[in-house]
C-alpha atoms as a PDB file:
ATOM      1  CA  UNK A   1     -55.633 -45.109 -15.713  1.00  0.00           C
ATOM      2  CA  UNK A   2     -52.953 -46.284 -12.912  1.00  0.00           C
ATOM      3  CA  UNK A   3     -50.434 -45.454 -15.180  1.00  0.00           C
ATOM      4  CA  UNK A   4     -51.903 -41.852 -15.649  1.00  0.00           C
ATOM      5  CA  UNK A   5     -51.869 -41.491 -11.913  1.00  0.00           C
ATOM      6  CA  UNK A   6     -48.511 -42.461 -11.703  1.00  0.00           C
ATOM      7  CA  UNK A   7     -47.236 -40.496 -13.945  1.00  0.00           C
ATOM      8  CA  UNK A   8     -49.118 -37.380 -12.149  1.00  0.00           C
ATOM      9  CA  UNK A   9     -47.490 -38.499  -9.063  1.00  0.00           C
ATOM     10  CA  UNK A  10     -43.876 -38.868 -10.275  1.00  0.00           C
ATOM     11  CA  UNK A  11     -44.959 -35.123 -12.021  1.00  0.00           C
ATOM     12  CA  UNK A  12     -46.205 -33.727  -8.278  1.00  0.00           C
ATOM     13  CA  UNK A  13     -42.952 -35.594  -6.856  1.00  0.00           C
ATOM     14  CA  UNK A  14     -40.851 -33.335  -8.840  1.00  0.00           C
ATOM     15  CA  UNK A  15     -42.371 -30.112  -8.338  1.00  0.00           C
ATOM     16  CA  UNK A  16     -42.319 -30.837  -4.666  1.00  0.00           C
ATOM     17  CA  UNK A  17     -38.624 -31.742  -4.933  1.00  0.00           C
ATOM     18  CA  UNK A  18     -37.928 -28.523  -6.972  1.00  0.00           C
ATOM     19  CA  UNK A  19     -39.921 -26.187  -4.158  1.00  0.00           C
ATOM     20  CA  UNK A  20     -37.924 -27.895  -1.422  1.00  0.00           C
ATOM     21  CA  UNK A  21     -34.526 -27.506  -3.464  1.00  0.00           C
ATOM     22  CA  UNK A  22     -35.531 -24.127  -3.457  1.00  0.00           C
ATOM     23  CA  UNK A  23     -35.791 -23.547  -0.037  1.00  0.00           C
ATOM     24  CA  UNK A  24     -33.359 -25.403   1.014  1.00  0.00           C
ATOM     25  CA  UNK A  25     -30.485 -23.064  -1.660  1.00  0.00           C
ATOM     26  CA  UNK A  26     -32.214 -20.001   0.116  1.00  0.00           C
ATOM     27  CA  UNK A  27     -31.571 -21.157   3.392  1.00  0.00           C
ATOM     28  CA  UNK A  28     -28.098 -22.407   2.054  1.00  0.00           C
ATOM     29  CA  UNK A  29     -27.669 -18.569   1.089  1.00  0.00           C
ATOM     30  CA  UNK A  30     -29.158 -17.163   4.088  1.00  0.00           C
ATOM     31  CA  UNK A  31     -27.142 -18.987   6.236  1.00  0.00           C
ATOM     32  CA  UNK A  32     -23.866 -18.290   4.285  1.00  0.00           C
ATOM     33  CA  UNK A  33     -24.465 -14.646   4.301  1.00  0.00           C
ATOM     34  CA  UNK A  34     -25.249 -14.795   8.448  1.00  0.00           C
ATOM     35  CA  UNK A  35     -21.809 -16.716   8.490  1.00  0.00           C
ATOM     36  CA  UNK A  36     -20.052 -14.553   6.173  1.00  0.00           C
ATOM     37  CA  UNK A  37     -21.503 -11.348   8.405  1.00  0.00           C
ATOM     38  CA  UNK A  38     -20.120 -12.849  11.633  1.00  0.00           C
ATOM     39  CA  UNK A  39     -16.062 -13.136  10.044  1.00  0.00           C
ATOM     40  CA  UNK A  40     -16.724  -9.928   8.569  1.00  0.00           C
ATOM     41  CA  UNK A  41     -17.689  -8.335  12.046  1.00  0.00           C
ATOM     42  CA  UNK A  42     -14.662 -10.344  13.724  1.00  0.00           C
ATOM     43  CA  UNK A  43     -12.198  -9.244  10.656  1.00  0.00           C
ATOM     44  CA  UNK A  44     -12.905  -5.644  11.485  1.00  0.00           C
ATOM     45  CA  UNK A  45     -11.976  -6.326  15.155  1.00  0.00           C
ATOM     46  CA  UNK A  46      -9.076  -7.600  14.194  1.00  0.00           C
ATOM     47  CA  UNK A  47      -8.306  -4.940  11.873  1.00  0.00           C
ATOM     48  CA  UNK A  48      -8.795  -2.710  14.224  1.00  0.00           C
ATOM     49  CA  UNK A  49      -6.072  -3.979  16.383  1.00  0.00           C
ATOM     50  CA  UNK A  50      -3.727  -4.274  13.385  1.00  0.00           C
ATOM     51  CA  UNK A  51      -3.518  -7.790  13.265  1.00  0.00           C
ATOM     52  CA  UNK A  52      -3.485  -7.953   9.900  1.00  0.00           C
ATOM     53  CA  UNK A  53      -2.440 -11.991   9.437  1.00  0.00           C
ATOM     54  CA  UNK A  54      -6.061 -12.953  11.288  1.00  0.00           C
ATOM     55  CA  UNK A  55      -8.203 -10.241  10.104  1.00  0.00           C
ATOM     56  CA  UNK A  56      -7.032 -11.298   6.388  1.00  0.00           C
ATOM     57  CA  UNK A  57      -7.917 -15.048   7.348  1.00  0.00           C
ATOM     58  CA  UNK A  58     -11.597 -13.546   8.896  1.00  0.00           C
ATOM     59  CA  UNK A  59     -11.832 -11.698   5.868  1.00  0.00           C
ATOM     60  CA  UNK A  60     -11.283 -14.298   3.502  1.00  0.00           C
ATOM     61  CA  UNK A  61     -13.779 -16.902   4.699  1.00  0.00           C
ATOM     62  CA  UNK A  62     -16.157 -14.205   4.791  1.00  0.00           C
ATOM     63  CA  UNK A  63     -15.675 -14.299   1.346  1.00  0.00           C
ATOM     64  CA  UNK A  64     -15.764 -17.430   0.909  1.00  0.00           C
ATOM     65  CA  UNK A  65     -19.277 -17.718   2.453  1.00  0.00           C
ATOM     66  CA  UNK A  66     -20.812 -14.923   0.622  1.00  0.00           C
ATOM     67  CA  UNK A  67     -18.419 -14.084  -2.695  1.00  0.00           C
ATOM     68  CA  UNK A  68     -21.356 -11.204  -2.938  1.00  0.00           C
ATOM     69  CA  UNK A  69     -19.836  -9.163   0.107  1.00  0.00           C
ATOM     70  CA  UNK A  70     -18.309  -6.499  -2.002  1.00  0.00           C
ATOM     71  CA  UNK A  71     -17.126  -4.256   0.896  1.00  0.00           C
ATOM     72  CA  UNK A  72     -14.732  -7.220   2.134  1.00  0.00           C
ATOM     73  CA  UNK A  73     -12.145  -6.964  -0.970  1.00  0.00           C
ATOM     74  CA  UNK A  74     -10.953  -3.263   0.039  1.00  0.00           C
ATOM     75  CA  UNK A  75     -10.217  -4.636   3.372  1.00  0.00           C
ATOM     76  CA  UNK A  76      -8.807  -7.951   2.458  1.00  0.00           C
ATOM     77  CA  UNK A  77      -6.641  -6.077  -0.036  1.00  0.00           C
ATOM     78  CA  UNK A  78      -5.064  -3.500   2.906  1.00  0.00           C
ATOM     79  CA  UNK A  79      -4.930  -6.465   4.848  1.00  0.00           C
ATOM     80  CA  UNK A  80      -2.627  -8.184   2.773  1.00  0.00           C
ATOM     81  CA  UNK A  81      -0.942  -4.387   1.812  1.00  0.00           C
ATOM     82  CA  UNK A  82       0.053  -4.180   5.183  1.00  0.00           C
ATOM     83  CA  UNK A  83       1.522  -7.524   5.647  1.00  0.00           C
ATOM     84  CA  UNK A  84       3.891  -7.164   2.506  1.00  0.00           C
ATOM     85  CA  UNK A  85       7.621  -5.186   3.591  1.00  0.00           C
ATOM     86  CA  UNK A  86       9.364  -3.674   0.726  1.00  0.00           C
ATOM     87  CA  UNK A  87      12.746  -4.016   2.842  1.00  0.00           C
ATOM     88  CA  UNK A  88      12.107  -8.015   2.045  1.00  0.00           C
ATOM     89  CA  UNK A  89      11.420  -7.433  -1.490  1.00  0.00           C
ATOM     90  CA  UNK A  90      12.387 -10.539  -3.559  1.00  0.00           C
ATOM     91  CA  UNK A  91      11.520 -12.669  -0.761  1.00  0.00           C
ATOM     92  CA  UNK A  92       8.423 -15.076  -2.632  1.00  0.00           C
ATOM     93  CA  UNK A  93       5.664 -15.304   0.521  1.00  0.00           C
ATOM     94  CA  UNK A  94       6.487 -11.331   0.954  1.00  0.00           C
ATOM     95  CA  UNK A  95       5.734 -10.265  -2.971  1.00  0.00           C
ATOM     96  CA  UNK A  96       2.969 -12.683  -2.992  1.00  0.00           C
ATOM     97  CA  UNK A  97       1.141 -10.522  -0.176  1.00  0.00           C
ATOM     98  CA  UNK A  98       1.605  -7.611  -2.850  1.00  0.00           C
ATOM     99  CA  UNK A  99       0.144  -9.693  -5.135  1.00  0.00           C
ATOM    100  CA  UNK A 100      -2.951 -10.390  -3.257  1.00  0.00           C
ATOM    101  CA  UNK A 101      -3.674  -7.075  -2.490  1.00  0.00           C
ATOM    102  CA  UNK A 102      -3.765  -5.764  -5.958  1.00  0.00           C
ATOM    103  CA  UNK A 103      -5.870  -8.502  -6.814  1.00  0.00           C
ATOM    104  CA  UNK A 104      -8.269  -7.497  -4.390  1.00  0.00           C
ATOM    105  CA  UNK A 105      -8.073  -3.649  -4.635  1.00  0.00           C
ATOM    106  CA  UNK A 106      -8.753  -4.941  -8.411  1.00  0.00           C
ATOM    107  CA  UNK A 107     -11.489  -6.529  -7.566  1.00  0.00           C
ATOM    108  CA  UNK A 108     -13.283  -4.271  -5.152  1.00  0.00           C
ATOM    109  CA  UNK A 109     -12.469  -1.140  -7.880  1.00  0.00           C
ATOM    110  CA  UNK A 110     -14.284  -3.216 -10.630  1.00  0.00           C
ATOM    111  CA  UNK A 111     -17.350  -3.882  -8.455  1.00  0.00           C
ATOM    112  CA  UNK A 112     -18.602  -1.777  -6.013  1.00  0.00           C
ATOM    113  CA  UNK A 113     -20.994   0.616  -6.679  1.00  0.00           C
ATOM    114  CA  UNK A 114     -20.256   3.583  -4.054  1.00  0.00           C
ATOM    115  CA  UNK A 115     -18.018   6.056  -5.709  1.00  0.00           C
ATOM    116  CA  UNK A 116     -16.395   6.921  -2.756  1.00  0.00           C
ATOM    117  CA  UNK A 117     -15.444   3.240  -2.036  1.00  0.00           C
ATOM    118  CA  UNK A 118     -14.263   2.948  -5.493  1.00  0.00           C
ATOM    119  CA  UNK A 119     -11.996   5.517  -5.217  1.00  0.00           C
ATOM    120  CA  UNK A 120     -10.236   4.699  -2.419  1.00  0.00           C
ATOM    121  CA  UNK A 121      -9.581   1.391  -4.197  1.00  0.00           C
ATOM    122  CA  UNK A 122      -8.248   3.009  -6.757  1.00  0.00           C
ATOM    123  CA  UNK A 123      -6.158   4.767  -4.865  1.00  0.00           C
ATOM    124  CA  UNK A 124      -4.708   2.244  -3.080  1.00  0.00           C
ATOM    125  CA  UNK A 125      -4.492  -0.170  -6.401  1.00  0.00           C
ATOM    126  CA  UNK A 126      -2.875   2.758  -7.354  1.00  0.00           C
ATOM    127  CA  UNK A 127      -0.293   3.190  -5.071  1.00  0.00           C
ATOM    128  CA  UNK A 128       0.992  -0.292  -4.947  1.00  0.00           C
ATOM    129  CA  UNK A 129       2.495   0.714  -8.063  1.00  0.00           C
ATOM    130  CA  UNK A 130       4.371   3.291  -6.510  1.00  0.00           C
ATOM    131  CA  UNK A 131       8.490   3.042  -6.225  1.00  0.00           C
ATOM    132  CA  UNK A 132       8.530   1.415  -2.568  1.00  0.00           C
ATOM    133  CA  UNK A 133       6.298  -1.470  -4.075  1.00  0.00           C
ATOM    134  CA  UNK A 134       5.956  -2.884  -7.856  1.00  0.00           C
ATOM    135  CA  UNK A 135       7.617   0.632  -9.395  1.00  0.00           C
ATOM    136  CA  UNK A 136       5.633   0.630 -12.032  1.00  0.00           C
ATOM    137  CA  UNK A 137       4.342   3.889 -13.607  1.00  0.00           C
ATOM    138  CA  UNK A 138       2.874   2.497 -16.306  1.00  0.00           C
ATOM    139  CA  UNK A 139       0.342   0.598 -14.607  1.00  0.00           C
ATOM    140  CA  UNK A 140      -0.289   3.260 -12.214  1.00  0.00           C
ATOM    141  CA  UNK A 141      -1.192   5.996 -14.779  1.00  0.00           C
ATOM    142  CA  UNK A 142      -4.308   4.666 -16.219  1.00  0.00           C
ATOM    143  CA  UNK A 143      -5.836   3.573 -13.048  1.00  0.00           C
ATOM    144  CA  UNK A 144      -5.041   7.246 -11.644  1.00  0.00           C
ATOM    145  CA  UNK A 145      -6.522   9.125 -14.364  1.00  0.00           C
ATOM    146  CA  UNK A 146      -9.312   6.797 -14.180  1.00  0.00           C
ATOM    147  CA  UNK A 147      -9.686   8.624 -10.773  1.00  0.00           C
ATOM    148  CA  UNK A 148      -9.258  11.879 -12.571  1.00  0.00           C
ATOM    149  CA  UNK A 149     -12.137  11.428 -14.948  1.00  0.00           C
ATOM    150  CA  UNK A 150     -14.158  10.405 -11.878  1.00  0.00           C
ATOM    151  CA  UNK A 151     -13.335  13.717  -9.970  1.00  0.00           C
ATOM    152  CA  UNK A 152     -11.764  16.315 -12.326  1.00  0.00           C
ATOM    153  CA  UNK A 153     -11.426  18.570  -9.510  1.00  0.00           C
ATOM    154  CA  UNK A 154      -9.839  16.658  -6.460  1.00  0.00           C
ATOM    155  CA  UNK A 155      -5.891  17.399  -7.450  1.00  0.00           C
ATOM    156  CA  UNK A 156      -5.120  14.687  -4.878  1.00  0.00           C
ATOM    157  CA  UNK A 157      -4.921  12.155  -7.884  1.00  0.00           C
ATOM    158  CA  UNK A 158      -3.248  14.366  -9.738  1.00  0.00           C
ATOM    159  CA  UNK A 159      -0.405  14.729  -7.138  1.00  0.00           C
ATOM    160  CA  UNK A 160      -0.314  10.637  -6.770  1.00  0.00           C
ATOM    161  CA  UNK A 161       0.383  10.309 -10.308  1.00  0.00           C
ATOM    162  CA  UNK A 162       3.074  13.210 -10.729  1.00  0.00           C
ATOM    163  CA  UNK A 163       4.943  11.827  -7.796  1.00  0.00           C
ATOM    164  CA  UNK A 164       5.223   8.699  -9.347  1.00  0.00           C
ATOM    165  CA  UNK A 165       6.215   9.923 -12.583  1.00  0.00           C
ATOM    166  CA  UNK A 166       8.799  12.021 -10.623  1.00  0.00           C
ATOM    167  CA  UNK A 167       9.843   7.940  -9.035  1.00  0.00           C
ATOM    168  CA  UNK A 168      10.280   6.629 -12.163  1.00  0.00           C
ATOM    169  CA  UNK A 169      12.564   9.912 -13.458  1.00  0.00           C
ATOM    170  CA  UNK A 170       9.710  10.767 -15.385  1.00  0.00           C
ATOM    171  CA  UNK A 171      10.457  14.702 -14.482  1.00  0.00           C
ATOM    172  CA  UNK A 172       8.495  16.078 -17.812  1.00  0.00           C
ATOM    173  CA  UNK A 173       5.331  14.297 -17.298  1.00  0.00           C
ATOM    174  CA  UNK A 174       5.431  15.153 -13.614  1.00  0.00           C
ATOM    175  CA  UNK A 175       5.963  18.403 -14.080  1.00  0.00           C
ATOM    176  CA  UNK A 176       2.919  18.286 -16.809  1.00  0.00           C
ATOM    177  CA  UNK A 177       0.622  16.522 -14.260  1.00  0.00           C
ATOM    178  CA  UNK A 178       1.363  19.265 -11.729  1.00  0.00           C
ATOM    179  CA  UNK A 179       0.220  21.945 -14.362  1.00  0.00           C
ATOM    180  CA  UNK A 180      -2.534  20.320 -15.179  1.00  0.00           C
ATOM    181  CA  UNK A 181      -3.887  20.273 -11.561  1.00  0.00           C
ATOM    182  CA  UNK A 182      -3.150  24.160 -11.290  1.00  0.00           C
ATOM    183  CA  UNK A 183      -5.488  24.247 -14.085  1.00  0.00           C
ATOM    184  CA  UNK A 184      -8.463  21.827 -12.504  1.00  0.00           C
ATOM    185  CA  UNK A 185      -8.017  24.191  -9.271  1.00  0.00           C
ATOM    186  CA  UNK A 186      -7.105  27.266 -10.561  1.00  0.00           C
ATOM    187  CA  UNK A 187      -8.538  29.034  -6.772  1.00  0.00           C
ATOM    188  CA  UNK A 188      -6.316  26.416  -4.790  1.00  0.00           C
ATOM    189  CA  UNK A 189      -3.274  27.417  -3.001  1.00  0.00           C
ATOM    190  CA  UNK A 190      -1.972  23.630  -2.751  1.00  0.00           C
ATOM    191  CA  UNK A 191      -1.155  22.956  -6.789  1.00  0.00           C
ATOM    192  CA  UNK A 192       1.293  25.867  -6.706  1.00  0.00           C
ATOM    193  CA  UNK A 193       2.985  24.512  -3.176  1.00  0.00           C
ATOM    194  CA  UNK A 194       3.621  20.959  -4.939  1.00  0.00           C
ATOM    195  CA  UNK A 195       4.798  22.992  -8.234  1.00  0.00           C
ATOM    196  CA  UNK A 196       7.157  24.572  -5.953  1.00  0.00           C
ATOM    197  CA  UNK A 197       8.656  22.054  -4.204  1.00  0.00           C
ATOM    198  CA  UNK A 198       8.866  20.454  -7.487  1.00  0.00           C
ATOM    199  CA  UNK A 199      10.916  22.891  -8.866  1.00  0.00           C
ATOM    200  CA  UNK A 200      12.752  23.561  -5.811  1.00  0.00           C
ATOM    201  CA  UNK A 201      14.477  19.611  -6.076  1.00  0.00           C
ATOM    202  CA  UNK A 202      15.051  20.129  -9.423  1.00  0.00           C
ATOM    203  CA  UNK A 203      16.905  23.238  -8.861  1.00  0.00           C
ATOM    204  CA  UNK A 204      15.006  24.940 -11.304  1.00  0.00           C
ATOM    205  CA  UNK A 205      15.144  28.086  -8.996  1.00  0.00           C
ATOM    206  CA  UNK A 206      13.255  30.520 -11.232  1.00  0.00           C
ATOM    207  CA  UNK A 207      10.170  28.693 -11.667  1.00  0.00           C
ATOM    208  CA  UNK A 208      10.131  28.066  -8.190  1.00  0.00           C
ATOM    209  CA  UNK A 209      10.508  31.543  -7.383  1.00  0.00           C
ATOM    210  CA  UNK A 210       7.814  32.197 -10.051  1.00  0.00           C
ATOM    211  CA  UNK A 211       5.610  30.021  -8.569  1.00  0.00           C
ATOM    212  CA  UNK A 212       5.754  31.313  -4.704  1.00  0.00           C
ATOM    213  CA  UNK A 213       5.188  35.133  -6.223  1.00  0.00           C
ATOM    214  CA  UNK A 214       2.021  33.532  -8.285  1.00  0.00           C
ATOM    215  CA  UNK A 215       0.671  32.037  -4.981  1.00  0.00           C
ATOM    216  CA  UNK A 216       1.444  35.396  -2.637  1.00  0.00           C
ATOM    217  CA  UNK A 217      -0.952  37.076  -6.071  1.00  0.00           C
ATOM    218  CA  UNK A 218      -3.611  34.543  -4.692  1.00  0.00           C
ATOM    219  CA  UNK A 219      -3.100  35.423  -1.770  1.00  0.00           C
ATOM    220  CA  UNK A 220      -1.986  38.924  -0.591  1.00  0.00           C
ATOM    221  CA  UNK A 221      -3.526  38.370   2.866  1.00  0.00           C
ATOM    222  CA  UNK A 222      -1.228  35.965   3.847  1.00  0.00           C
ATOM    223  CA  UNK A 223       1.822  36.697   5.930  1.00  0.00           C
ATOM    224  CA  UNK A 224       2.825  32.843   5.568  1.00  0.00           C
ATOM    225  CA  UNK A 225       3.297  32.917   1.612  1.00  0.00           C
ATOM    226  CA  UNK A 226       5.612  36.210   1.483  1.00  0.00           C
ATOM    227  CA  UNK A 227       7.901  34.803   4.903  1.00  0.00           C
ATOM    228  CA  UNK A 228       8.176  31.311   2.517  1.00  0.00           C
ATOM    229  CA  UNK A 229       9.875  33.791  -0.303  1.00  0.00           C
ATOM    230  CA  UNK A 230      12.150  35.332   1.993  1.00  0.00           C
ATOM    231  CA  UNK A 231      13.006  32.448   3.188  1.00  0.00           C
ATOM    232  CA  UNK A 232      13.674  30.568  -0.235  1.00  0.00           C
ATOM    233  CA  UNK A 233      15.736  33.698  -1.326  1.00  0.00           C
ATOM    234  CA  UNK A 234      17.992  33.643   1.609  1.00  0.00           C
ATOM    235  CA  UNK A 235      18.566  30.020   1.462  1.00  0.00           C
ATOM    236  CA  UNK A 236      19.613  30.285  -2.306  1.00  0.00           C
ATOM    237  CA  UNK A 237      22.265  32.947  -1.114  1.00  0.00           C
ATOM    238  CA  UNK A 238      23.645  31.193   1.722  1.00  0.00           C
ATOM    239  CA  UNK A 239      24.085  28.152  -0.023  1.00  0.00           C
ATOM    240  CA  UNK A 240      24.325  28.583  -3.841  1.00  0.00           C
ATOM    241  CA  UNK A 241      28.430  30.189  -3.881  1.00  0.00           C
ATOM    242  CA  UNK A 242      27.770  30.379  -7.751  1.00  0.00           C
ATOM    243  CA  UNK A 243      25.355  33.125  -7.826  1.00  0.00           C
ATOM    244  CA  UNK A 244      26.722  36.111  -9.739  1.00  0.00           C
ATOM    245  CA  UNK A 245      27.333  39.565  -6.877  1.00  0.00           C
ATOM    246  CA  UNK A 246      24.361  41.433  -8.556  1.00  0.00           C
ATOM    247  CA  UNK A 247      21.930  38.234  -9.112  1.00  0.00           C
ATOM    248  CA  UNK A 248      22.857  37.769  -5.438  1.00  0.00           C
ATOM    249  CA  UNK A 249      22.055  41.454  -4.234  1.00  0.00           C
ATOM    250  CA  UNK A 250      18.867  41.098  -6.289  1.00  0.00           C
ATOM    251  CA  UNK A 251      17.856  38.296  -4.456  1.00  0.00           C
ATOM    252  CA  UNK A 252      18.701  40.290  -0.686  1.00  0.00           C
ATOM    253  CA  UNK A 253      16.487  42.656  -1.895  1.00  0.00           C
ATOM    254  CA  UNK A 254      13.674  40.735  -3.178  1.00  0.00           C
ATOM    255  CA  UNK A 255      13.995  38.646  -0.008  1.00  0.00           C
ATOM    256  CA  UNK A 256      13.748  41.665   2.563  1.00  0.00           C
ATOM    257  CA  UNK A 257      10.885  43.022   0.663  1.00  0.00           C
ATOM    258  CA  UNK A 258       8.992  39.353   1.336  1.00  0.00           C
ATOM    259  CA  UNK A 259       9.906  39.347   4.880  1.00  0.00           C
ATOM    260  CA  UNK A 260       9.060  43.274   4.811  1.00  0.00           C
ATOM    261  CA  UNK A 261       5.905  42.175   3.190  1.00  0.00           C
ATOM    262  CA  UNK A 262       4.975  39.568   5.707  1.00  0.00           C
ATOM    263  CA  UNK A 263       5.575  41.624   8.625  1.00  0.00           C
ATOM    264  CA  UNK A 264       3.475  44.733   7.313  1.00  0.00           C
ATOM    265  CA  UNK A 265       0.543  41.848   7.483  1.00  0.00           C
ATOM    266  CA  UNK A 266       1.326  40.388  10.556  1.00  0.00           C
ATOM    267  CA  UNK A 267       3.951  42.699  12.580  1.00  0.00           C
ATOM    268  CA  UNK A 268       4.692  40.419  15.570  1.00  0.00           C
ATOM    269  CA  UNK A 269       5.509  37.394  12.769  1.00  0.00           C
ATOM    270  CA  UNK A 270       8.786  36.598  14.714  1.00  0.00           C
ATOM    271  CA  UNK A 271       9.993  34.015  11.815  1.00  0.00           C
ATOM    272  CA  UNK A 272       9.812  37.016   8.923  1.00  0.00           C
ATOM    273  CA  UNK A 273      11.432  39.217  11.663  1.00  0.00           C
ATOM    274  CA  UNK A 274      14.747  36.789  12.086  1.00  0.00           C
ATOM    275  CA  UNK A 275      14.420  35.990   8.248  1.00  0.00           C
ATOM    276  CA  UNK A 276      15.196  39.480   7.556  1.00  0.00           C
ATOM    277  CA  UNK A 277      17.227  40.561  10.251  1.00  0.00           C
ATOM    278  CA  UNK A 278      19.519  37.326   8.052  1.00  0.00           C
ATOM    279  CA  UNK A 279      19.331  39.090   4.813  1.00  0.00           C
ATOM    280  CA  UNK A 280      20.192  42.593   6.494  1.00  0.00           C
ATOM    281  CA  UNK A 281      23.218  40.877   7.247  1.00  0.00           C
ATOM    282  CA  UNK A 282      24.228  39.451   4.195  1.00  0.00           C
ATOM    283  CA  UNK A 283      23.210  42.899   2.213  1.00  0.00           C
ATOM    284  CA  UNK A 284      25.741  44.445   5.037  1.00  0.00           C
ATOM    285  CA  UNK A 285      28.620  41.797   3.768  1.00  0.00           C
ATOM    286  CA  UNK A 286      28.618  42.807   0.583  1.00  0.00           C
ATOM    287  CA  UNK A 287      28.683  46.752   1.298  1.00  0.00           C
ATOM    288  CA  UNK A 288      31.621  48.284   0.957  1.00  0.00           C
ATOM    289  CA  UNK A 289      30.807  51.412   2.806  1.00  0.00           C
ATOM    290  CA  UNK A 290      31.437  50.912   5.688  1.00  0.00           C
ATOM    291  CA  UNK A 291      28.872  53.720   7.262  1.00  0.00           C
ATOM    292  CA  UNK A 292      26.304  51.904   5.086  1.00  0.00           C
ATOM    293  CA  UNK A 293      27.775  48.350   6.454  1.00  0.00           C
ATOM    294  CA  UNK A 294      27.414  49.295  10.231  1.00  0.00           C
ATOM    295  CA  UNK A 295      23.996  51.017  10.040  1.00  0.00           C
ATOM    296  CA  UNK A 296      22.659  47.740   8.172  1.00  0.00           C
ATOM    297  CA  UNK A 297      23.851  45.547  10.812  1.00  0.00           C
ATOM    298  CA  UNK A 298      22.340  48.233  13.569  1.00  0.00           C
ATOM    299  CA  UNK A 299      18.933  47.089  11.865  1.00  0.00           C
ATOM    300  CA  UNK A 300      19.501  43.769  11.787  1.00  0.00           C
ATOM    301  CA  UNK A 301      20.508  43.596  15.182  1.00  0.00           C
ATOM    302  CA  UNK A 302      17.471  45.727  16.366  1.00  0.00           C
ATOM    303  CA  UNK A 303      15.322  42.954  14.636  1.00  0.00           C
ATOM    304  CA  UNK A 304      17.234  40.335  16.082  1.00  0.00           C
ATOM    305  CA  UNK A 305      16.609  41.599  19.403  1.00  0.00           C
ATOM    306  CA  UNK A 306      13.058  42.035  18.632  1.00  0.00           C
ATOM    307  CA  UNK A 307      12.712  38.801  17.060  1.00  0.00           C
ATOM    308  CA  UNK A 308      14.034  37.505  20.979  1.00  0.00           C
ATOM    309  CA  UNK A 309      11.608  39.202  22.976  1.00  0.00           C
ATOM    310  CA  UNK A 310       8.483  37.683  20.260  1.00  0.00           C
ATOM    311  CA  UNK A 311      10.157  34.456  21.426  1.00  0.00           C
ATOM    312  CA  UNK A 312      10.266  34.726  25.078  1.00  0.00           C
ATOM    313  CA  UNK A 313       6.510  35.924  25.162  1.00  0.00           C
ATOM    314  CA  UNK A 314       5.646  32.892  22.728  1.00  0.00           C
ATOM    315  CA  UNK A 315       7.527  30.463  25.225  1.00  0.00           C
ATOM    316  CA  UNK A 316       5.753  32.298  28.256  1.00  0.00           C
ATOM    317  CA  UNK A 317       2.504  31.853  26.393  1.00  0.00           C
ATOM    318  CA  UNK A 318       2.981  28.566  25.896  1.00  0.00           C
ATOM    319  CA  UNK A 319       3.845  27.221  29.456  1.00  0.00           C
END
């Protein structure tokens, strides 16, 4: 009989030690996640002020209190992004920052739950492949069309991930990127401007051309779009000397049609005005008439003038 009763009571013992083992982990927990609250709060403070050494040291025994505080990572991981200085690259404590925050970025990408969080990760994981940090394009790509296939239609990721296939030389898969975010945003404006300037430092002058006169089509409206033609035509006159003479008077035409284009849309657009009072002048050089020569230079110096007074009433305007 006593030793049924003390068996009970050893049995009771442990239950009681179990409940209070209990409590005790859940105040453990509770009192870890207060703690890992109050270096989040301070991190942020810090963060705030850009000092990025302390906020990283807030943010890490945050998570060391509560490894559960997903939203730390992201911050941690810019923390540690903006401590690393590509122009000390090779230097061990410097690439190790780098190091961290791709770790982190990893981490916070793989975990949290709110898309919009995880994209920015992503983004960020993404760029510290780019050619100013680890230049590498091969890790980049997945992660960035893993932002892609999250949001077809933002062309955002796909202009991250052409420019660092354009980096790494990749000019073809760049170029196929770019395309393939005209196509996700076929009503966009801002896929046609990177496709441009794409073509424009590769010298590829015809698709660049091509290009511009696609986005004026989506955009007839806009005096801005038909100025940026004139503009790219006279600048390939000026300063290409191997254009053939009638490629070249092609191009003063096409380019004073732009700028006439512009200026039928917006008639006091003082930039179109001087653009083609420029191209007047170079269609005058190459005339050999010299009736023709001087009343093509009368014009241009009419718009010239005009293109003076737009100024002095935008300077008066302004002050």
């Amino acid at each position: 009989m006593a030793r049924g009763i003390k068996l009970g009571f050893r049995t009771l013992g442990s239950a009681v030690l179990v409940v209070a083992l209990g409590m005790a982990t859940v105040a453990c927990g509770q009192f870890g996640n207060l703690k890992a609250k109050k270096h989040f709060k301070d991190g942020n403070a810090l963060y705030q002020q850009a000092d990025y050494r302390a906020a990283a040291s807030e943010y890490e025994a945050a998570i060391a209190s509560d490894p559960e505080m997903l939203d730390v990572y992201f911050y941690l991981g810019n923390c540690y992004d903006n401590m690393y200085k590509p122009a000390r690259k090779g230097e061990a404590e410097n690439d190790s920052y780098l190091q961290k925050a791709v770790k982190n970025y990893e981490i916070s990408s793989q975990r949290v739950t709110d898309p919009a969080k995880k994209k920015l990760s992503l983004q960020y994981l993404a760029a510290s492949y780019g050619s100013d940090k680890l230049n590498d394009a091969n890790k980049a790509e997945p992660i960035i069309k893993q932002m892609i296939e999250m949001d077809p239609k933002d062309t955002s990721s796909y202009f991250g991930l052409a420019k660092i296939f354009e980096d790494a030389g990749k000019f073809e898969d760049a170029e196929r990127v770019l395309l393939q975010a005209k196509a996700a945003a076929p009503s966009s404006a801002d896929p046609l401007n990177q496709l441009a300037n794409f073509y424009s430092k590769r010298g590829e002058f015809d698709k660049a051309v091509a290009t511009h006169e696609e986005h004026a089509k989506l955009e007839p409206n806009n005096p801005q779009v038909y100025w940026m033609i004139s503009a790219f035509f006279y600048e390939k006159v000026q300063k290409d000397y191997t254009v053939p003479p009638k490629v070249k008077a092609d191009y003063i035409q096409r380019g004073i049609a732009a700028a006439d284009k512009a200026i039928e849309i917006k008639k006091d657009f003082m930039e179109a005005i001087t653009y083609k009072n420029l191209l007047l002048r170079m269609e005058g050089n190459e005339e050999t008439d010299m009736a023709k020569r001087a009343a093509l230079y009368k014009q241009a110096d009419d718009l010239r003038n005009r293109a003076i007074e737009l100024n002095k009433k935008r300077a008066a305007g302004a002050k």
